[in-house]
C-alpha atoms as a PDB file:
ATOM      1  CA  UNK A   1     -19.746 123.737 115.384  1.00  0.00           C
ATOM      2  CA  UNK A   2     -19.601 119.854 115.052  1.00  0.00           C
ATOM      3  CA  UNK A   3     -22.567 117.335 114.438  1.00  0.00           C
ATOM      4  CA  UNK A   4     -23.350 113.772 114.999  1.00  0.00           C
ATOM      5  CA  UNK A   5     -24.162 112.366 111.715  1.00  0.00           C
ATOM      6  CA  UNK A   6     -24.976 108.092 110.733  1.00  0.00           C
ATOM      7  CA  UNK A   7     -23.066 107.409 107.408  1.00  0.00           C
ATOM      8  CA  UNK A   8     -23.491 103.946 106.079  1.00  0.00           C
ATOM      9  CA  UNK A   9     -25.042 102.745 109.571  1.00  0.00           C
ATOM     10  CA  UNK A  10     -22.303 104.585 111.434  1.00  0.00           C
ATOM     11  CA  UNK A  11     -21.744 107.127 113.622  1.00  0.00           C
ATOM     12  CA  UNK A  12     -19.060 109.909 113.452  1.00  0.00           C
ATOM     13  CA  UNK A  13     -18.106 113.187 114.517  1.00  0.00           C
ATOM     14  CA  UNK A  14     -18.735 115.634 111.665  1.00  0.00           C
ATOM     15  CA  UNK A  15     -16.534 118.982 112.116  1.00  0.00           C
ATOM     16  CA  UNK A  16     -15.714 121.415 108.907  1.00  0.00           C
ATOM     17  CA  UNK A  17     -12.110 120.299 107.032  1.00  0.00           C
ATOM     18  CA  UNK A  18     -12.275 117.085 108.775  1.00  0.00           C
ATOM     19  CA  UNK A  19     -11.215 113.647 107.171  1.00  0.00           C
ATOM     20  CA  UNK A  20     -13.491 110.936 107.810  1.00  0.00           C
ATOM     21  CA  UNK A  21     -12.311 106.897 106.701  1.00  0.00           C
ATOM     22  CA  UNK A  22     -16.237 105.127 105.915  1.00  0.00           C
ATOM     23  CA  UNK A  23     -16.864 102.400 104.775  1.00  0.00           C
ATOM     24  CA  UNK A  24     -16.473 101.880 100.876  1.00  0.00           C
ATOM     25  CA  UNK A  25     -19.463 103.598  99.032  1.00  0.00           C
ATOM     26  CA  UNK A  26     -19.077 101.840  95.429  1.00  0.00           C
ATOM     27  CA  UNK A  27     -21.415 104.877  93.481  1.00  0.00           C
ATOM     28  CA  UNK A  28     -19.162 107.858  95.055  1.00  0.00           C
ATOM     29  CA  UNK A  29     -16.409 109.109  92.435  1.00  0.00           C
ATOM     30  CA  UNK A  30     -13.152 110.992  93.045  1.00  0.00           C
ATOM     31  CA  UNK A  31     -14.040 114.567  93.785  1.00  0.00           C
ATOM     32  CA  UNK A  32     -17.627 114.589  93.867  1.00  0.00           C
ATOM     33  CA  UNK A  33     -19.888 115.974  96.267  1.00  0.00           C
ATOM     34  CA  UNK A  34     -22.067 114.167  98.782  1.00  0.00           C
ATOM     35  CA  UNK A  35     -24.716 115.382 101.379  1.00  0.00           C
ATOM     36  CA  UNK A  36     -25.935 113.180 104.311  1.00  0.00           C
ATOM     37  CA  UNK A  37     -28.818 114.493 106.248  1.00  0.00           C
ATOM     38  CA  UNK A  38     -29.162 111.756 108.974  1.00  0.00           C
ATOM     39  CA  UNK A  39     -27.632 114.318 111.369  1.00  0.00           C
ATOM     40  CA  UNK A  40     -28.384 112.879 114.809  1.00  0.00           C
ATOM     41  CA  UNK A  41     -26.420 115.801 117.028  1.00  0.00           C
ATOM     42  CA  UNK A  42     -25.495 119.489 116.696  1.00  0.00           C
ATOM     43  CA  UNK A  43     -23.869 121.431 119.061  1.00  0.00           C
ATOM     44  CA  UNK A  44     -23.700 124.960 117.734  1.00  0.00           C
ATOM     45  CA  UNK A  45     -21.467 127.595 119.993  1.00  0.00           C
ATOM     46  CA  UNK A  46     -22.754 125.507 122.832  1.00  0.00           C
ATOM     47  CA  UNK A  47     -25.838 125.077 122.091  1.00  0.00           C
ATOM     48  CA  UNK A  48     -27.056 121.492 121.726  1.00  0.00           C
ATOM     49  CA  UNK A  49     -30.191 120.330 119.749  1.00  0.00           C
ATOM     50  CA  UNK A  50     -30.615 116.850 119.880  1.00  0.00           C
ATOM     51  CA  UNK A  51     -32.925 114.935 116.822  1.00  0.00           C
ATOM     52  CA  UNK A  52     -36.191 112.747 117.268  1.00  0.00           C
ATOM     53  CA  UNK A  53     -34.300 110.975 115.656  1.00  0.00           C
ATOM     54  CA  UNK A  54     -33.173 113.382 113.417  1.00  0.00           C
ATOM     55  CA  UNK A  55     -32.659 117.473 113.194  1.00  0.00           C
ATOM     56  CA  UNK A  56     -35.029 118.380 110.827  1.00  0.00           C
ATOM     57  CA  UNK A  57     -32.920 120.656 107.863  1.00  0.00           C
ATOM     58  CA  UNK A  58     -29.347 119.940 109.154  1.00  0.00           C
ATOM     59  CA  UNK A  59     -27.241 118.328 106.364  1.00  0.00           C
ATOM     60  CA  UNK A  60     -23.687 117.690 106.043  1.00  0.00           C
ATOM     61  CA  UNK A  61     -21.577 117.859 102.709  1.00  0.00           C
ATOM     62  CA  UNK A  62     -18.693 116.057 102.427  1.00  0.00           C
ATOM     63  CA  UNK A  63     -16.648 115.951  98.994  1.00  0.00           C
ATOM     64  CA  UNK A  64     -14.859 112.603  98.255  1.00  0.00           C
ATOM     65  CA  UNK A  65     -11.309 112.663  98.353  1.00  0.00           C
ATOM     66  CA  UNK A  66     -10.081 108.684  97.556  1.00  0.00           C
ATOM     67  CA  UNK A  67     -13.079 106.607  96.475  1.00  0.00           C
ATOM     68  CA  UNK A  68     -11.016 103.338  97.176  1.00  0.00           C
ATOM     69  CA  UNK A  69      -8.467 103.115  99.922  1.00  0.00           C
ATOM     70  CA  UNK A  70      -7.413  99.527 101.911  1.00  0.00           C
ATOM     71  CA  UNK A  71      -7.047 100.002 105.962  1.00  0.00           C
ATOM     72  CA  UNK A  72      -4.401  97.710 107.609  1.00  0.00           C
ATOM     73  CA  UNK A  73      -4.462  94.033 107.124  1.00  0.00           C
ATOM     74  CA  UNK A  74      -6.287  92.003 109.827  1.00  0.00           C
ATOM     75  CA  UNK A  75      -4.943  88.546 110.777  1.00  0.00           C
ATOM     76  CA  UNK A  76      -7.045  86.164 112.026  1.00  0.00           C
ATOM     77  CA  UNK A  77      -6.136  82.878 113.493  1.00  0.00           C
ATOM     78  CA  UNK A  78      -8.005  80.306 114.926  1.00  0.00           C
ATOM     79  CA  UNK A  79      -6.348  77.138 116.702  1.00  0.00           C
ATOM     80  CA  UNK A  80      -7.662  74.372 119.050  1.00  0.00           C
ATOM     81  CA  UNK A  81      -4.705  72.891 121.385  1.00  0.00           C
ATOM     82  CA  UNK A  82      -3.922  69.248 121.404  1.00  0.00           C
ATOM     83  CA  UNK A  83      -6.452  68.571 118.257  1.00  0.00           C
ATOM     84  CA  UNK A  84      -3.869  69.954 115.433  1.00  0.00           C
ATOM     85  CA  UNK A  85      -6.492  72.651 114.201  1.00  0.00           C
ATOM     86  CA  UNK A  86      -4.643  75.623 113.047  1.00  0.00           C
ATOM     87  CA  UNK A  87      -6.719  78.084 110.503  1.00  0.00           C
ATOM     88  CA  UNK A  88      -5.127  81.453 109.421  1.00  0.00           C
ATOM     89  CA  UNK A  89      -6.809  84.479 107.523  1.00  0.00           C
ATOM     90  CA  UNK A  90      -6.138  87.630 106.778  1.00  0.00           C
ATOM     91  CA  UNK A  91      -8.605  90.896 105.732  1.00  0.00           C
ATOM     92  CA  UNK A  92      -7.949  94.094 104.479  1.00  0.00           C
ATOM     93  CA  UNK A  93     -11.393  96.512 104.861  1.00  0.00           C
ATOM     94  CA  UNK A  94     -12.230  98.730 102.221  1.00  0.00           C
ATOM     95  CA  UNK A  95     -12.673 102.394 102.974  1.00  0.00           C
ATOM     96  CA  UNK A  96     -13.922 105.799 101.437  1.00  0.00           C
ATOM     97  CA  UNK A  97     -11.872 108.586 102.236  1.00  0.00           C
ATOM     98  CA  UNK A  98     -14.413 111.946 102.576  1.00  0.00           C
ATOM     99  CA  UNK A  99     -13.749 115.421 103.734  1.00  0.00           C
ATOM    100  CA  UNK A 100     -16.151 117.357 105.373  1.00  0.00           C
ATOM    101  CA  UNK A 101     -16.709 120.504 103.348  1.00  0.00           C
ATOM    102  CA  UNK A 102     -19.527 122.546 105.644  1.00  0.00           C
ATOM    103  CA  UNK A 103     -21.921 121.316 108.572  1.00  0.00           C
ATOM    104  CA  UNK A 104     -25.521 123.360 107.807  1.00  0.00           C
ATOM    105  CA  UNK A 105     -27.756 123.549 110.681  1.00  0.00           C
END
């Protein structure tokens, strides 16, 4: 059983004891539990039901493992030949590790 569920204006693949990266959510703490019920998809033993835009009762509950973790750094460079224009920047995204406790449907 797996759903399609929108955290934070994305979309992921929500299956039971799964780790999901999101994007940083600054009011989730270490070990707490959080439920997200804009489940878009669930495909249960085959059997698909698809939400207008949502499935009405479906929820999934993650628990938060990491409320802070930093994804690879990101370098950007910008440059325009012949002009001398060189620019260099680098990013690191913040990220919310979760794991997916249960998938209710």
């Amino acid at each position: 059983m797996y759903a399609i569920v929108e955290i934070n204006g994305q979309q992921f693949k929500a299956e039971a004891g799964r780790r999901l990266f999101v994007h940083h959510m600054q009011d989730a703490e270490n070990g707490s539990t959080v439920e997200f019920d804009k489940v878009l998809l669930v495909d249960k033993d085959g059997v698909v039901t698809v939400g207008i835009p949502t499935v009405e009762g479906a929820k999934v509950v993650c628990q938060v493992v990491t409320n802070l973790v930093k994804g690879d750094k990101v370098i950007v460079f910008h440059k325009k030949r012949r002009k001398g224009y060189r620019k260099r920047n680098g990013h690191r995204q913040q990220f919310t590790e979760l794991t997916i406790t249960q998938v209710v449907a």
